[in-house]
Protein backbone atom coordinates (compact mmCIF):
# COMPACT_ATOMS: atom_id res chain seq x y z
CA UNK A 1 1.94 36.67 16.30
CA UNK A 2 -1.09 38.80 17.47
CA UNK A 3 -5.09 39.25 17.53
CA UNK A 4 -5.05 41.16 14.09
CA UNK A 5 -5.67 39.39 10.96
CA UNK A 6 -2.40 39.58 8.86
CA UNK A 7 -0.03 39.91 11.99
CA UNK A 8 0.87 36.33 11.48
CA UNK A 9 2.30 34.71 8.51
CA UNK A 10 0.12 31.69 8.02
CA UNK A 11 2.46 30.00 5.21
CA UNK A 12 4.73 29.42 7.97
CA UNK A 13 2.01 27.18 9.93
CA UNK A 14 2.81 24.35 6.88
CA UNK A 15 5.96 21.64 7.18
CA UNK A 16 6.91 19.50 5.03
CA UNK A 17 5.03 15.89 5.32
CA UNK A 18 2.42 17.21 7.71
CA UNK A 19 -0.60 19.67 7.41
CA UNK A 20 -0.03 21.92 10.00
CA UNK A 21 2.68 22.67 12.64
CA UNK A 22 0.16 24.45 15.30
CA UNK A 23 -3.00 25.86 15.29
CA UNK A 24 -3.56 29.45 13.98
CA UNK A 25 -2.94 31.85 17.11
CA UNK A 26 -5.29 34.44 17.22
CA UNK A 27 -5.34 36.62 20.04
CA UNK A 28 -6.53 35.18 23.44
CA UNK A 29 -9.90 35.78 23.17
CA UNK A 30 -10.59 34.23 19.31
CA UNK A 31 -8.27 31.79 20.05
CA UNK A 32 -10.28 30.21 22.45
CA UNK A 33 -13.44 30.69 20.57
CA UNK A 34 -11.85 28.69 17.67
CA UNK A 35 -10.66 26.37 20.18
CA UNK A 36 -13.74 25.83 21.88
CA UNK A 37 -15.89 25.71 18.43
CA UNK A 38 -13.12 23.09 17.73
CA UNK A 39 -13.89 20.84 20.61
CA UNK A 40 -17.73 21.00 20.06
CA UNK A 41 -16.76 19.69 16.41
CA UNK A 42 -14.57 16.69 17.47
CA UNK A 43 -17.97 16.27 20.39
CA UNK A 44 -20.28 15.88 17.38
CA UNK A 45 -18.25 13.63 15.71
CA UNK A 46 -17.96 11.33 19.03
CA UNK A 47 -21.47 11.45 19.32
CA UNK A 48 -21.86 10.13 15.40
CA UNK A 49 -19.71 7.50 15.88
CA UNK A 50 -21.60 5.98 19.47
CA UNK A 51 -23.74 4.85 17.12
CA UNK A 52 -23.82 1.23 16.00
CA UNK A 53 -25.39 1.75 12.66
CA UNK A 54 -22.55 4.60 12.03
CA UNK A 55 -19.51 2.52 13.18
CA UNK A 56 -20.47 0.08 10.83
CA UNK A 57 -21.29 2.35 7.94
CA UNK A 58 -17.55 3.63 8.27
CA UNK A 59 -15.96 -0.03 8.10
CA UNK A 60 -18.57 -0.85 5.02
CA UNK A 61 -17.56 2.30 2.74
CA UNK A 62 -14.46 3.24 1.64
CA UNK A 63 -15.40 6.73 1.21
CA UNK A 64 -16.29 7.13 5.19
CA UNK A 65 -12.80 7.47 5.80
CA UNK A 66 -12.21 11.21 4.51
CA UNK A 67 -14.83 12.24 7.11
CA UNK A 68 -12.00 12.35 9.71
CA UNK A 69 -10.90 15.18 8.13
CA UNK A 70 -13.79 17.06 9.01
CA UNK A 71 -12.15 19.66 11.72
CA UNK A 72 -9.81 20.40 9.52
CA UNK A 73 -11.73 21.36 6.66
CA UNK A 74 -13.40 23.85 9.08
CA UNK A 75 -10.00 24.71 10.33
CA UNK A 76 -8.55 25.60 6.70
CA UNK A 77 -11.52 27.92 6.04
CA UNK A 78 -11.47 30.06 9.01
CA UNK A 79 -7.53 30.99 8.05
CA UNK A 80 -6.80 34.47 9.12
CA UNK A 81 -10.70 35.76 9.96
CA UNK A 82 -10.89 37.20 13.68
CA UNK A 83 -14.12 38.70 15.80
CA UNK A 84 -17.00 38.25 14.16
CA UNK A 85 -16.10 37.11 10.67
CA UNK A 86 -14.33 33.92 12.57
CA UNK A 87 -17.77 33.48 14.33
CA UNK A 88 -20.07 34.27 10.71
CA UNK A 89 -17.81 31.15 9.23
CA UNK A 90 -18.85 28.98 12.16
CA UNK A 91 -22.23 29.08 12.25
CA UNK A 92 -22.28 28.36 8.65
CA UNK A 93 -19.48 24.93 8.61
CA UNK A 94 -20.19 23.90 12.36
CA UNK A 95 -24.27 23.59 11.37
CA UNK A 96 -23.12 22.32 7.63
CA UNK A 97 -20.97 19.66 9.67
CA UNK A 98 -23.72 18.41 11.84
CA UNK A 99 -26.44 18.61 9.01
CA UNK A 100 -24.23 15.98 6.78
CA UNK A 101 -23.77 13.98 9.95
CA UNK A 102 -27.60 13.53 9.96
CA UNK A 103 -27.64 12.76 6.60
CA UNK A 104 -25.15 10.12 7.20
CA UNK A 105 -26.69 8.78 10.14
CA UNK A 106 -30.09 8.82 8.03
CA UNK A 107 -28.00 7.04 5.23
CA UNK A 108 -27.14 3.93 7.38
CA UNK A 109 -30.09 3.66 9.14
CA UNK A 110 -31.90 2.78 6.08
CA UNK A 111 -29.07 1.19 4.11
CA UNK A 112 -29.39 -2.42 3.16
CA UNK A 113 -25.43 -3.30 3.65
CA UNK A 114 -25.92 -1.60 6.98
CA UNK A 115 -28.74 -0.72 9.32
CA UNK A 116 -31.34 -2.06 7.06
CA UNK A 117 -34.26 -0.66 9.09
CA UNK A 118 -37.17 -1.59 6.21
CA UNK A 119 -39.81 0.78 7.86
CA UNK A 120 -37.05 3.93 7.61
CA UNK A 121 -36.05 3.21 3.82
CA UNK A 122 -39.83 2.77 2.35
CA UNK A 123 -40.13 6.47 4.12
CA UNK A 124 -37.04 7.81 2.26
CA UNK A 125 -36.75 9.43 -1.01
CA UNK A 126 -33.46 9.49 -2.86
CA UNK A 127 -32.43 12.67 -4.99
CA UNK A 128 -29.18 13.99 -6.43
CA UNK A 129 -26.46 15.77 -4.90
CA UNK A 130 -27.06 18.65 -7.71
CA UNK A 131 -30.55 18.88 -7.54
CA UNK A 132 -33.03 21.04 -5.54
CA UNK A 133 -34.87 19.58 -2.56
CA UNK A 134 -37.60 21.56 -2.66
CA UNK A 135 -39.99 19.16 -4.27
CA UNK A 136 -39.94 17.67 -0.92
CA UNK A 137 -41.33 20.33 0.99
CA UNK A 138 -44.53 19.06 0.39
CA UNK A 139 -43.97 15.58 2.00
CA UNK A 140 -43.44 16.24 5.98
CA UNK A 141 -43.34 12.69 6.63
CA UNK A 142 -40.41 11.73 4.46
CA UNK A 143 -36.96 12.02 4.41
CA UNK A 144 -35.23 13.67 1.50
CA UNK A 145 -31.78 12.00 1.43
CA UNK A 146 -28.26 12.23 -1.25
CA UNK A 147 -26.31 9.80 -0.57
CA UNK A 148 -24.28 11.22 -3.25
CA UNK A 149 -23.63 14.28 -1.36
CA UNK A 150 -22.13 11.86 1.41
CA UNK A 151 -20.17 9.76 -0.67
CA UNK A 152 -18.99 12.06 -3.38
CA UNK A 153 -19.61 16.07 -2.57
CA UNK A 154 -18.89 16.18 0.77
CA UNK A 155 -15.55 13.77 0.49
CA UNK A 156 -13.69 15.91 -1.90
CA UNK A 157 -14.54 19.04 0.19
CA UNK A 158 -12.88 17.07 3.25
CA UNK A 159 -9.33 15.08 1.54
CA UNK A 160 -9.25 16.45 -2.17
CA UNK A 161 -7.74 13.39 -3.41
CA UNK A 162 -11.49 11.40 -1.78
CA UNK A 163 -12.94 9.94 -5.14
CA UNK A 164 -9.40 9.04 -6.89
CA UNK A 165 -9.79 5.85 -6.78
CA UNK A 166 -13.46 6.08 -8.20
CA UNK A 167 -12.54 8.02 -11.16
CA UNK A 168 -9.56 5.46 -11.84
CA UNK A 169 -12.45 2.36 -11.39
CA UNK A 170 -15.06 4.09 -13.93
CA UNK A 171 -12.14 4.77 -16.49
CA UNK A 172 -11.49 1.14 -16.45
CA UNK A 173 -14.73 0.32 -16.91
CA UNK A 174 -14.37 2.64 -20.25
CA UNK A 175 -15.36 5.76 -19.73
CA UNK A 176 -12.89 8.59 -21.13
CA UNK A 177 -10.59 10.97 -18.80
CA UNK A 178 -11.70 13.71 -19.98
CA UNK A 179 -15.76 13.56 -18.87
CA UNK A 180 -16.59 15.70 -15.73
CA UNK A 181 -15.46 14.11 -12.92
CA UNK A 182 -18.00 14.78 -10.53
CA UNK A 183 -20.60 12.29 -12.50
CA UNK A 184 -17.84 10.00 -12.85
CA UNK A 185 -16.72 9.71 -9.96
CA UNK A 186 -20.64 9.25 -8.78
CA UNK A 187 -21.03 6.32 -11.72
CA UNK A 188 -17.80 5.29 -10.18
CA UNK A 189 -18.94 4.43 -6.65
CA UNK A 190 -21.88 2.58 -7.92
CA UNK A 191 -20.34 0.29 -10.13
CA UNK A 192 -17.38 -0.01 -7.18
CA UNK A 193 -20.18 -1.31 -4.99
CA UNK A 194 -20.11 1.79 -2.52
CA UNK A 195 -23.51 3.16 -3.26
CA UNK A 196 -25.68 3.10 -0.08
CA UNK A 197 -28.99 1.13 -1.32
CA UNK A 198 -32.03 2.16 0.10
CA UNK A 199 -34.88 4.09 -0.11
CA UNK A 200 -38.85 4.05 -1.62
CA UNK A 201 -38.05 5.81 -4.95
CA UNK A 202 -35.58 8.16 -6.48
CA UNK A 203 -35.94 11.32 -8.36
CA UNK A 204 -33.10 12.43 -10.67
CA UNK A 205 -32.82 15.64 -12.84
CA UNK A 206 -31.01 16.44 -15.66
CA UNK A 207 -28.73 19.31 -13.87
CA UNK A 208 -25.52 20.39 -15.84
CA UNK A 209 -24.12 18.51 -18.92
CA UNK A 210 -23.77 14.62 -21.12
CA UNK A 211 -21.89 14.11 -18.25
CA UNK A 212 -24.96 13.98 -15.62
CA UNK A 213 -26.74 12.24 -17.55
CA UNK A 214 -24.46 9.64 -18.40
CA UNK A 215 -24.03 9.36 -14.27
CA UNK A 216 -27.54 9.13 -14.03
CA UNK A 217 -27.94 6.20 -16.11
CA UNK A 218 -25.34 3.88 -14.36
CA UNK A 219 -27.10 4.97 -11.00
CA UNK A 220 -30.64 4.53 -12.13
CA UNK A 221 -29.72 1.27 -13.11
CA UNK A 222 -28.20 0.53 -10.09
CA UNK A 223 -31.54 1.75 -8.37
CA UNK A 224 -33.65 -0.62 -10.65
CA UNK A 225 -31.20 -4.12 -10.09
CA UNK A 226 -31.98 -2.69 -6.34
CA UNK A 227 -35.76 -2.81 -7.16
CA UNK A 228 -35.59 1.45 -6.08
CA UNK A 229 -38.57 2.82 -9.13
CA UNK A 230 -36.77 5.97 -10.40
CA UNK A 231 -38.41 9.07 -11.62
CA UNK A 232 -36.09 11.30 -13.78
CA UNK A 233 -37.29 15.12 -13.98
CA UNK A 234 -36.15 16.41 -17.93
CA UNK A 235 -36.11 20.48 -16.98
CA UNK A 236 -35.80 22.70 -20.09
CA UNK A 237 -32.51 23.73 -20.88
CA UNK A 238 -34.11 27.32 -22.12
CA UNK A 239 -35.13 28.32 -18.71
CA UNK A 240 -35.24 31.99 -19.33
CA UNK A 241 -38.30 30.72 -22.19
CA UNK A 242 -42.19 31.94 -21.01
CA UNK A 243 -42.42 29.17 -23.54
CA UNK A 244 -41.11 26.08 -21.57
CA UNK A 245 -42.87 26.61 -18.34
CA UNK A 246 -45.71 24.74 -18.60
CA UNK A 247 -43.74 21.85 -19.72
CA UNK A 248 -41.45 21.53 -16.85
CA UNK A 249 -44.72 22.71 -14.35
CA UNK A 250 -46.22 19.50 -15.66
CA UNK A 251 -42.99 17.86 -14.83
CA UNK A 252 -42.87 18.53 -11.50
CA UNK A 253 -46.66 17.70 -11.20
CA UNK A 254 -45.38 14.20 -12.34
CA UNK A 255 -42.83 13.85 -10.29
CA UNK A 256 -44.81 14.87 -6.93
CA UNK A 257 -47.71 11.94 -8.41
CA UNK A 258 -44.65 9.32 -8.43
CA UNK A 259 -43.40 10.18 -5.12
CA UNK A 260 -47.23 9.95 -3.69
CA UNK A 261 -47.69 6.32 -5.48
CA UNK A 262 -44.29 4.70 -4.27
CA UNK A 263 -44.63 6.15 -0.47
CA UNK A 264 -48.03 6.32 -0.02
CA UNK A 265 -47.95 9.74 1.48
CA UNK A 266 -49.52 12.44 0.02
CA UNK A 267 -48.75 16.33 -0.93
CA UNK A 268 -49.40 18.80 2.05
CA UNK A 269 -49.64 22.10 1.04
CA UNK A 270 -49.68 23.45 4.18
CA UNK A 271 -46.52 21.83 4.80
CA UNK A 272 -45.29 22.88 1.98
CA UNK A 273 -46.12 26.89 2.38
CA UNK A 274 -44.39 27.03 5.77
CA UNK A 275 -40.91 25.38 4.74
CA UNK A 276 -41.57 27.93 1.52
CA UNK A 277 -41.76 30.85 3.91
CA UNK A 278 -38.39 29.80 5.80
CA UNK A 279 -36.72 29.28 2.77
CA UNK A 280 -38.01 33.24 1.54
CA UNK A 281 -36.27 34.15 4.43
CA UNK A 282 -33.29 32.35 3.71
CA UNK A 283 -33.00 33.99 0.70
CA UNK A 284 -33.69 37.65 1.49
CA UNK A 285 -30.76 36.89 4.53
CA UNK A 286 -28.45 35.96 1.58
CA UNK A 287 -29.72 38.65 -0.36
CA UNK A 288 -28.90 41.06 2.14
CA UNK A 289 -24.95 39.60 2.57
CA UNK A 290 -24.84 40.23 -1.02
CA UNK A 291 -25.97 43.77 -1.10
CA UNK A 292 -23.32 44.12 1.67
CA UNK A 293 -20.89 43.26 -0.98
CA UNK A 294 -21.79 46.15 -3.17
CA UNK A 295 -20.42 48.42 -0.49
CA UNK A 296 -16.77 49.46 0.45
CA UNK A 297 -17.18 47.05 3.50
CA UNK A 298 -18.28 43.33 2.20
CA UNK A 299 -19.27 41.08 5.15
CA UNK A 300 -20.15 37.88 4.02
CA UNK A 301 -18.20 36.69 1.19
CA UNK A 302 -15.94 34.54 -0.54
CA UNK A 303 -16.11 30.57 0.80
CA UNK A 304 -18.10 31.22 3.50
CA UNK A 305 -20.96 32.64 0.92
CA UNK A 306 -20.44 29.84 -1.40
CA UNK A 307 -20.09 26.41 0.68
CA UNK A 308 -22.99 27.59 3.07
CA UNK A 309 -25.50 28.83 -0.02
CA UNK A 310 -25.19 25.99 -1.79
CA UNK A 311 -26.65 24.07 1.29
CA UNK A 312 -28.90 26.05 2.21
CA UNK A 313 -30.48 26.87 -1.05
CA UNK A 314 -30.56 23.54 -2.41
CA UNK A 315 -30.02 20.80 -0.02
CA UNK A 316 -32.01 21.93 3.02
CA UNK A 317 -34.83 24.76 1.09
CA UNK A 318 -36.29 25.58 4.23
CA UNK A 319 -36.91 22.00 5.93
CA UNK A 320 -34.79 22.84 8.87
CA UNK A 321 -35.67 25.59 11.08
CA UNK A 322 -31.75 25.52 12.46
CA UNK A 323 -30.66 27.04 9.34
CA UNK A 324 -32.68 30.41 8.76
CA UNK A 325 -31.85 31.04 13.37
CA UNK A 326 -28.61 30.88 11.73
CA UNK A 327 -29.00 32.73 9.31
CA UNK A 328 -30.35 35.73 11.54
CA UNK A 329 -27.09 35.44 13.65
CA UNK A 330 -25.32 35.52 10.85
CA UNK A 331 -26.89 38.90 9.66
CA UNK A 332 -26.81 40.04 13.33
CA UNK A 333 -23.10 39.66 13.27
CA UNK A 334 -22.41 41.10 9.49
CA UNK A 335 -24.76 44.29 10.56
CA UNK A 336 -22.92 44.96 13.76
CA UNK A 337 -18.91 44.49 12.00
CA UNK A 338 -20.47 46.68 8.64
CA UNK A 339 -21.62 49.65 11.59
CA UNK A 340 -18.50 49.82 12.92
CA UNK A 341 -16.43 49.86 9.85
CA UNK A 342 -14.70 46.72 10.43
CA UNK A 343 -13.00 44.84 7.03
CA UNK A 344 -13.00 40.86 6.56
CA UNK A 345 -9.22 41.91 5.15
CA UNK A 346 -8.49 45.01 6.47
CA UNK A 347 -5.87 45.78 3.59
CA UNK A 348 -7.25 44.54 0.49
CA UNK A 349 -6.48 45.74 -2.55
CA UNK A 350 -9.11 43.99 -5.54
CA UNK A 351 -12.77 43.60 -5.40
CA UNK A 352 -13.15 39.80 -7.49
CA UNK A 353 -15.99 38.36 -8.79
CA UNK A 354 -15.48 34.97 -8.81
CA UNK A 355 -16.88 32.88 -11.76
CA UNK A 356 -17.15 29.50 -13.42
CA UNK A 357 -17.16 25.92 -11.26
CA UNK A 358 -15.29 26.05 -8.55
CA UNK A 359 -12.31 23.49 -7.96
CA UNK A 360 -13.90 20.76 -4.77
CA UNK A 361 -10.79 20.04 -4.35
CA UNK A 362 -9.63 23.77 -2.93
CA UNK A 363 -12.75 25.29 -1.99
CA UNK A 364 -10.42 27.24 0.71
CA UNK A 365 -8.66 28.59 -2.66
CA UNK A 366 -10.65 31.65 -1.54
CA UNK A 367 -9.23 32.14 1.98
CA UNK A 368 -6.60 32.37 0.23
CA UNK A 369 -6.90 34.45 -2.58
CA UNK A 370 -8.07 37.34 0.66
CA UNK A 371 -4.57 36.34 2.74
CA UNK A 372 -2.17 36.07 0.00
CA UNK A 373 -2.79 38.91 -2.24
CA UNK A 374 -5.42 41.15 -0.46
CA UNK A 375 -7.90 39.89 -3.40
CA UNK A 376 -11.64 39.95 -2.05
CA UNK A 377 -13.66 37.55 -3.54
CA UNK A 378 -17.24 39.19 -3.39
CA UNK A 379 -19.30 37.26 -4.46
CA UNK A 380 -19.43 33.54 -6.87
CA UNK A 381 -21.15 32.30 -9.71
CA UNK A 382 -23.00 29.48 -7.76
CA UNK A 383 -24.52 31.61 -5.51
CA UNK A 384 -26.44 34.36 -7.81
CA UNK A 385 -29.36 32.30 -7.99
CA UNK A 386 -32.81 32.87 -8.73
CA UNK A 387 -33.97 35.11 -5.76
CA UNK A 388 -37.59 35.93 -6.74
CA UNK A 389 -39.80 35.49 -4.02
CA UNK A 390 -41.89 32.35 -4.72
CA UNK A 391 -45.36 32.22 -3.77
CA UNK A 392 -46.37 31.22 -0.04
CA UNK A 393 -50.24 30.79 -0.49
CA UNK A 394 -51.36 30.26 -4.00
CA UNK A 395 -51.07 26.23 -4.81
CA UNK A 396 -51.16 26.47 -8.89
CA UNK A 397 -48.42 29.19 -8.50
CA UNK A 398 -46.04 27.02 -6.49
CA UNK A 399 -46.10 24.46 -9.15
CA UNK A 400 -44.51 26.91 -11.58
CA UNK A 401 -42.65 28.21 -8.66
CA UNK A 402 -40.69 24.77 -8.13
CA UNK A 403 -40.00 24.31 -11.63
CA UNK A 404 -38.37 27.33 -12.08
CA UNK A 405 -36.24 26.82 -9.30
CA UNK A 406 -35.28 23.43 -10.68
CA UNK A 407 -34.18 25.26 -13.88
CA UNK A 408 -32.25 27.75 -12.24
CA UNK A 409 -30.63 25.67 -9.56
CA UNK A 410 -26.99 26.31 -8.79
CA UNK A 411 -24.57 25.93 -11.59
CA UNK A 412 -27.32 25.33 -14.02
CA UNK A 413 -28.55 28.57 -13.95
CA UNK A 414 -25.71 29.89 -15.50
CA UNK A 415 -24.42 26.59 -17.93
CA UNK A 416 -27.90 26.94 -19.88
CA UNK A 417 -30.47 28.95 -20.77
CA UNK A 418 -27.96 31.06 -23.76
CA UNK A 419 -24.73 32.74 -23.63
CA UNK A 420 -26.28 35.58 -22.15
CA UNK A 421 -26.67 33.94 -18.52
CA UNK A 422 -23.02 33.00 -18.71
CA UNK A 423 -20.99 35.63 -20.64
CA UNK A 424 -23.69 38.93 -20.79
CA UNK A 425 -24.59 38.48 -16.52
CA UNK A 426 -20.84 38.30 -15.59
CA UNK A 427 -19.75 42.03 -16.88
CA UNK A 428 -23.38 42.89 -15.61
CA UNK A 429 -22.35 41.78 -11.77
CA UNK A 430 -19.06 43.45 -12.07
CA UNK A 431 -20.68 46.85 -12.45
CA UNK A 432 -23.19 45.98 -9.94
CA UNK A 433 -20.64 45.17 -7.59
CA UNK A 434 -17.80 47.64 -8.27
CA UNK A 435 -15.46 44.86 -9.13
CA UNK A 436 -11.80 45.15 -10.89
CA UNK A 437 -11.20 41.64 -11.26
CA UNK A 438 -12.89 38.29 -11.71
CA UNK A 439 -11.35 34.82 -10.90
CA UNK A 440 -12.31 32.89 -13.88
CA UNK A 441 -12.21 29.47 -12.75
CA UNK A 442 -11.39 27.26 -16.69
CA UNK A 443 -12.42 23.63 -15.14
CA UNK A 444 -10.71 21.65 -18.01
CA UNK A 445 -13.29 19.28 -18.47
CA UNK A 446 -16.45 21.17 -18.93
CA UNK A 447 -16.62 21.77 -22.48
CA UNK A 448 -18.96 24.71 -22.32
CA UNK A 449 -17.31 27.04 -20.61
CA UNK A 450 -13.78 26.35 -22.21
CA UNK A 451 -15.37 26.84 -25.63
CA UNK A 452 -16.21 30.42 -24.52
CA UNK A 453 -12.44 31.22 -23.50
CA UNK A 454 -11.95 33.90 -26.33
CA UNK A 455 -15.43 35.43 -25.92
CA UNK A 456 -14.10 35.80 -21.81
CA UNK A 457 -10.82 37.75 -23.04
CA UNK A 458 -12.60 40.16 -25.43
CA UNK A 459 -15.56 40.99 -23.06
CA UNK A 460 -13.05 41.26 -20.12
CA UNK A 461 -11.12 43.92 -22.35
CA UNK A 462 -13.89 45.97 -23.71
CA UNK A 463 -15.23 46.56 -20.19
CA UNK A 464 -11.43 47.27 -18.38
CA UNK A 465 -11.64 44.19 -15.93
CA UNK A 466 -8.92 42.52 -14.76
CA UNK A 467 -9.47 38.88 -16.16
CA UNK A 468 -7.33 36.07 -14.14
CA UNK A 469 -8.02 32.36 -15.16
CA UNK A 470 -7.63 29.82 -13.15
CA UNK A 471 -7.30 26.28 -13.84
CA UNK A 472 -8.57 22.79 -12.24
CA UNK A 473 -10.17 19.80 -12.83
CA UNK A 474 -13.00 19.65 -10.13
CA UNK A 475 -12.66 16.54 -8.41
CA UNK A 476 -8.51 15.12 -9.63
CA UNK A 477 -5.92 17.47 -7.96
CA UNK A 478 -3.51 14.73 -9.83
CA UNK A 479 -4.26 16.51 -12.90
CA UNK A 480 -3.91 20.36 -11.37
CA UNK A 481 -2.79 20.38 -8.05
CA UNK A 482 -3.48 23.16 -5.71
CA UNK A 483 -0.18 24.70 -5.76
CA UNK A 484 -0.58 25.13 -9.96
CA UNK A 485 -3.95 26.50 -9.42
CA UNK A 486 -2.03 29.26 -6.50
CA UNK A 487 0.23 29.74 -9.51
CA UNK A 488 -2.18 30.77 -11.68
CA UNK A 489 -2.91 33.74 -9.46
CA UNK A 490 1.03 34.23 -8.54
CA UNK A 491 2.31 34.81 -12.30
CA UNK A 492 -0.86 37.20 -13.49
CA UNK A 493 -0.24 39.22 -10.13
CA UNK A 494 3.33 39.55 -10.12
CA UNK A 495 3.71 40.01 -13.83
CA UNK A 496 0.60 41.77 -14.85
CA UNK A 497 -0.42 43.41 -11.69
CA UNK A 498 2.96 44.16 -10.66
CA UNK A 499 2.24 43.69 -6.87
CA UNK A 500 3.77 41.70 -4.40
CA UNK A 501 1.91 39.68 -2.14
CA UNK A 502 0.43 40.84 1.75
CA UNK A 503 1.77 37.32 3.08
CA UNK A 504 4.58 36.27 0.82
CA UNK A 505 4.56 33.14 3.08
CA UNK A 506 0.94 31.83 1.58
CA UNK A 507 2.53 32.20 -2.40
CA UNK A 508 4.43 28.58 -2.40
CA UNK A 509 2.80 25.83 0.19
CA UNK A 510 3.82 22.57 0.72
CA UNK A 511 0.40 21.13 1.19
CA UNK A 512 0.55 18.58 -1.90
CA UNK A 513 0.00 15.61 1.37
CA UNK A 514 -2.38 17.60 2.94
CA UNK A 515 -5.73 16.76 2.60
């Protein structure tokens, strides 16, 4: 044991039946960092749960109880950082943490089967998990809330086996095994009688595949038996079109009109312009981690990129001031380890792209791609983005502005608009990032990606990358389980690669219990 990442061999923290054995030790001084971060978490949580409205909101739904996993889904993506990178990954999950407990607490207040504060609900808007939140920039006076991202997003990141029980209720109710499960499993908690109801309006969008949209239907149904008006946004699918834009620009303009008429509040564009700025800023931060990347000391990568982007580029789009302080920190911290030369994994041997949809159900699948085999995951799909500056003063601009960031959103930016976005960009990024490898996550039951499998293998060999797939099935670790998708990795490094691992204790974990 020791204060250097590696000195301790973190396999051997796992038993059999049970999670953990002990907390990672490492070195006084980040020990008791962790520790302390660790008590602040489990102090947030007590505070949540002083509140009536909460208590009862975590009796009413059966998908409350994977939130008491939530300091040790922090805990499993810190493995083996030290100094500053343990500090970079918790300002990200400890302010992720206590932004879904607002959510939550937002959830219940309005909730019907719970708080059922009237006043709060009529000043709440409803969107998907998967969708940008940016159209709601605009409206200072409302609250922008998922409860999908509660019930459904959040869970699986917290127990992986969370919405089980939901994909087993929608598949008796017909649907085949084989559709996406994250729609499914969202269909599945409103026909189970777990969706929150509450709220002024909804706006949906049609983000990914059939499978949203089929999800979409059962919900907005669900919002119309609850007498919740919903407004469904129909972005092009050809988003990289000049043709299409003044379609979906009209769209949005729709959309902002139905929020106005069923709230009563109207579109504040100076509002607006200053969460715009923050959310600039947000981006040129992540930009800058990024560009990090391309360098022979990456800062900011892997998990700690992807799980953090994802909320701050969609969910929170510069509405919360908290975020973009953090976000300087954050830089503060990557700038001062990248001066001194300091390495997330100081003995890595592969720079990795990492590609496709990532499993929810072993999002710390990238810890552990850097403590097992030295692989550094540099940057993910999800986060490359659409990082154009949008406009901060000109009104007819923004319009445009907003629909092209619904077009590009995360993972849609990359499942449509052509090939090119999905197969061309990939071998584009490697180059761009000096990368000898790329995780190809193969999610079994998105269609679109799978159909591309061969085109993968013969790009991946005309440009000399190393090409590893991975396989999972988003949502249902019954169907992969974590340990099959480590053994992915294991076989193609051992047999191809011809390397043995840095930590030969991290290759085979018993963590099939764990959540």
């Amino acid at each position: 044991m020791g204060a250097k990442a590696g000195s301790e061999r973190l396999g051997d923290l796992y038993t059999k039946g049970r999670v953990k054995k002990r907390r990672e030790w490492r070195g006084f001084k980040d020990t008791m960092y962790d520790y302390g971060r660790w008590l602040k978490i489990m102090g947030m949580l007590g505070k949540f749960m002083l509140k009536p409205n909460n208590v009862k909101g975590f009796f009413r739904y059966r998908w409350m109880l994977n939130y008491l996993a939530v300091p040790h889904m922090i805990d499993k993506h810190t493995a083996g950082l030290r100094g500053n990178y343990l500090r970079i990954a918790h300002e990200e999950y400890d302010l992720v943490a206590k932004d879904v407990a607002d959510l939550l607490t937002n959830v219940f207040r309005a909730d019907k089967n719970v708080g059922n504060d009237e006043a709060f609900s009529k000043k709440c808007v409803i969107l998907d998990e998967n969708e940008m939140f940016t159209i709601m920039c605009g409206f200072p006076n409302l609250k922008a809330v998922s409860w999908e991202t509660a019930a459904v997003y959040v869970s699986v990141l917290l127990n992986g086996s969370a919405v089980t029980h939901y994909l087993d209720v929608v598949q008796e109710m017909g649907m085949p095994g084989d559709v996406c499960p994250m729609p499914a499993a969202e269909a599945g908690v409103a026909i189970d009688d777990d969706m929150p109801l509450f709220g002024a309006c909804a706006i949906q969008c049609n983000t990914t595949c059939d499978g949203s949209l089929m999800g979409n239907g059962i919900m907005s149904r669900a919002y119309d038996a609850a007498g919740i008006p919903c407004f469904q946004i129909a972005a092009p699918l050809r988003h990289t079109e000049e043709g299409v834009q003044d379609y979906c620009a009209q769209e949005i303009r729709n959309a902002i009109k139905f929020i106005e008429d069923n709230t009563g509040e109207k579109w504040d564009w100076d509002a607006y312009f200053t969460n715009i700025k923050r959310f600039n800023a947000e981006n040129r931060h992540r930009f800058s981690w990024m560009e990090m990347s391309r360098t022979d000391n990456p800062q900011v990568i892997g998990a700690n990129l992807a799980l953090y982007a994802e909320t701050t580029y969609m969910a929170v789009a510069g509405r919360a001031p908290a975020f973009l302080t953090a976000d300087e920190k954050i830089s503060r911290l990557a700038q001062e380890s990248f001066k001194k030369g300091e390495h997330v994994i100081p003995n890595a041997r592969h720079r990795a792209i990492i590609w496709g949809v990532q499993a929810q159900y072993y999002t710390d699948f990238l810890p552990w791609l850097q403590n097992c085999w030295g692989i550094l995951p540099l940057v993910d799909m999800l986060s490359l983005v659409y990082f154009d500056t949008v406009s901060e003063d000109d009104p007819e601009q923004a319009i445009y502005d907003i629909a092209k960031l619904y077009q590009e959103m995360i993972m849609r930016n990359r499942t449509h608009g052509g090939y090119e976005v999905l197969l061309d960009d990939l071998w584009r990024f490697c180059d761009y990032y000096n990368a000898d490898m790329v995780i190809l996550w193969e999610h079994i039951s998105c269609k679109a990606l799978d159909g591309m499998h061969g085109l993968f293998e013969e790009r991946a060999r005309e440009h000399g990358v190393r090409l590893v797939w991975v396989n999972h099935d988003l949502m249902d670790p019954r169907v992969i389980p974590r340990q099959n998708i480590r053994d992915d990795v294991n076989r193609y490094m051992r047999t191809i690669m011809n390397e043995e691992p840095i930590d030969p204790s991290l290759e085979v974990i018993d963590d099939v219990n764990a959540w």
